[in-house]
Protein backbone atom coordinates (compact mmCIF):
# COMPACT_ATOMS: atom_id res chain seq x y z
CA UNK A 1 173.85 170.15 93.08
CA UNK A 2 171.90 169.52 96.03
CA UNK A 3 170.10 173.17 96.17
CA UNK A 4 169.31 172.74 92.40
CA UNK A 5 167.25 169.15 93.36
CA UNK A 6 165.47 171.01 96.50
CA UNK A 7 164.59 174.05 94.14
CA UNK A 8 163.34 171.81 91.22
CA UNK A 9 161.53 169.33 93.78
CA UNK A 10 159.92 172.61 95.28
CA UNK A 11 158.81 174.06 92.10
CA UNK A 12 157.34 170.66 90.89
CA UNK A 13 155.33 170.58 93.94
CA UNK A 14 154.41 174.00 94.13
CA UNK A 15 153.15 173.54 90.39
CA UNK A 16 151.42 170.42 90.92
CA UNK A 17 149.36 172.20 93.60
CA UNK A 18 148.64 175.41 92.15
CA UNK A 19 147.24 172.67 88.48
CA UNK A 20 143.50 172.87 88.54
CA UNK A 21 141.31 170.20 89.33
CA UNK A 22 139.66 168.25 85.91
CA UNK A 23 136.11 169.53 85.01
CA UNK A 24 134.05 166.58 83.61
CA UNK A 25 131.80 167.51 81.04
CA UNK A 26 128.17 166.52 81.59
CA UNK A 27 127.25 164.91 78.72
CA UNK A 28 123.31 164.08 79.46
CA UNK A 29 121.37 163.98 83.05
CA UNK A 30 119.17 160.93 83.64
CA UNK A 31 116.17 160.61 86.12
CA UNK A 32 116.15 157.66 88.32
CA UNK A 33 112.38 157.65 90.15
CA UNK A 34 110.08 155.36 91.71
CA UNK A 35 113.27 154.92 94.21
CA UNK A 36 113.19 152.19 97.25
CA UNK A 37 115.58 152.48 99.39
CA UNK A 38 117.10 149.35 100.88
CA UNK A 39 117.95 150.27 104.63
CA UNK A 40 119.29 147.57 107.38
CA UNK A 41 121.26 149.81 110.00
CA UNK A 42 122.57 151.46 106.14
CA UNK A 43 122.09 151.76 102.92
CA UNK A 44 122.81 148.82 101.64
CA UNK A 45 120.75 148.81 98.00
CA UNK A 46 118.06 150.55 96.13
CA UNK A 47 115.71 149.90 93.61
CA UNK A 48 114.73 152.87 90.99
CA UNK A 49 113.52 152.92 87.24
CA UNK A 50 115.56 155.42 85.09
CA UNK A 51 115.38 156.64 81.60
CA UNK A 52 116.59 158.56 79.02
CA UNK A 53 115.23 160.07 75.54
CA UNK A 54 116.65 159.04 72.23
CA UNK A 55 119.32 160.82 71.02
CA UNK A 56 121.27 162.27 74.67
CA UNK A 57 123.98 161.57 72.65
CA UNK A 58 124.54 160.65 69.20
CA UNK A 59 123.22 157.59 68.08
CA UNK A 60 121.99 156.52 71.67
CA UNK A 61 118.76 154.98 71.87
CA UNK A 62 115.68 155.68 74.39
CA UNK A 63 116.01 153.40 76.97
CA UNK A 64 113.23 152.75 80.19
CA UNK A 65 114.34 150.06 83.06
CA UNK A 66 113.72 149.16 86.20
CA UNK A 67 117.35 148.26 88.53
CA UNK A 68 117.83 146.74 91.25
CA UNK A 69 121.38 147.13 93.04
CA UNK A 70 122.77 145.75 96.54
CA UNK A 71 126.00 146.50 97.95
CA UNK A 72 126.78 143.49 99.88
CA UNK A 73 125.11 140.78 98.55
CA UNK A 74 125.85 141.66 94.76
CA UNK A 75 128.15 144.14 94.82
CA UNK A 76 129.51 143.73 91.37
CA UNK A 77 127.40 145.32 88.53
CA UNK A 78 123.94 144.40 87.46
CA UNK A 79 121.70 144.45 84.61
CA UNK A 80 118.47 146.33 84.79
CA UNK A 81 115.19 144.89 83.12
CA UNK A 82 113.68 147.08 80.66
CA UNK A 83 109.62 148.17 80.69
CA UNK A 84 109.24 148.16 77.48
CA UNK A 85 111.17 147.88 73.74
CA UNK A 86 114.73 147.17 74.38
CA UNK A 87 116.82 148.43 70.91
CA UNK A 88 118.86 145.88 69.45
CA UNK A 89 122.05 145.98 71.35
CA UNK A 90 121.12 147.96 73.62
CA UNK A 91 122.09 147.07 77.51
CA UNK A 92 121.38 149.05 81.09
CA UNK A 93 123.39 148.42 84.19
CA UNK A 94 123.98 149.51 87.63
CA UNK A 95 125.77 149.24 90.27
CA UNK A 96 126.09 150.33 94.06
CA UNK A 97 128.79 151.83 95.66
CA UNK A 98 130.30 152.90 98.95
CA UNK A 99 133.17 154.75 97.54
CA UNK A 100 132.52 157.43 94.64
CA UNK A 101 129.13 157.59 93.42
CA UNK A 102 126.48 155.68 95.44
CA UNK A 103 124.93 154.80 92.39
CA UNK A 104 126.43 154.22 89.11
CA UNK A 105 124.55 153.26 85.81
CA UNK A 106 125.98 152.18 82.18
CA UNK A 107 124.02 152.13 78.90
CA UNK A 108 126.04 150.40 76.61
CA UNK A 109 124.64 150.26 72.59
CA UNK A 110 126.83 149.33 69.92
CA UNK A 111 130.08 149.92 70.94
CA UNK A 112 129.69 152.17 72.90
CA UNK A 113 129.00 152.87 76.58
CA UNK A 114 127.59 156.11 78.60
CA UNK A 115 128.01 156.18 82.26
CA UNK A 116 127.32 158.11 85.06
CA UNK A 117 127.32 158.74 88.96
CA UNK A 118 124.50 160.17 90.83
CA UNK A 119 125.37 162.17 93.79
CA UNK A 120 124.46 161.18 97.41
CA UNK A 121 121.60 159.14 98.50
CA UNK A 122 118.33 159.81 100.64
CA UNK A 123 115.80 157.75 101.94
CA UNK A 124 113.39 156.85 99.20
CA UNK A 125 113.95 160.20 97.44
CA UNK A 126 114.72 160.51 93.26
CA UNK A 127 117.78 161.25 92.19
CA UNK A 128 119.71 162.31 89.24
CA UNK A 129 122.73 160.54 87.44
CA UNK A 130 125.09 162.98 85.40
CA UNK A 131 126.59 161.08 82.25
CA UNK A 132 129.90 162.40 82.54
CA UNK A 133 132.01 159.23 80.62
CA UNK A 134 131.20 158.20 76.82
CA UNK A 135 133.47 155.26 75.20
């Protein structure tokens, strides 16, 4: 009995090793530019504007903001301010992040909400954020 539960717990674990890692789809890529970097001794915040065309996924409507996110001070997340038209509905948020993506924005119309994490930070340099969750 005991062997059996030593081979079993081996194969589980050898299986669970060998099982590939999740590939997120990328649904759309959004350009954040204009980007201010908010530097202490760290990054601690950066402002950006960011937008995406009509129709990156269905039904989505065109959206151009301007955000503003801080890690310490307001480290929950925060709306942007749009430059322009805002849709009906239609909502842009972001928020910063030590852990995961530095910088994570939501556009949330209807019911539904497309997110995405950009990938590490420079100083005062653009960046991209990959939508990689729809819901």
């Amino acid at each position: 009995m005991r062997t059996s539960f030593f081979a079993s717990l081996a194969a589980l674990a050898a299986s669970a090793v060998a099982a590939p890692l999740e590939v997120r789809e990328t649904y759309a890529t959004w350009s954040a530019t204009e980007v201010q970097t908010l530097v202490a001794h760290i990054i601690y915040g950066v402002n950006f504007r960011i937008t995406a065309p009509a129709g990156y996924i269905s039904g989505a409507p065109e959206f151009d903001v301007s955000c503003k996110v801080l890690a310490f001070s307001s480290p929950e997340v925060q709306p942007c301010t749009f430059n322009g038209p805002q849709a009906d509905g239609s909502k842009v948020e972001a928020k910063f992040s030590y852990t995961g993506a530095p910088v994570t924005v939501y556009h949330t119309f209807g019911s539904t909400t497309a997110s995405g994490g950009s990938g590490t930070l420079s100083y005062n340099t653009d960046f991209t954020v990959d939508v990689t969750s729809v819901v």
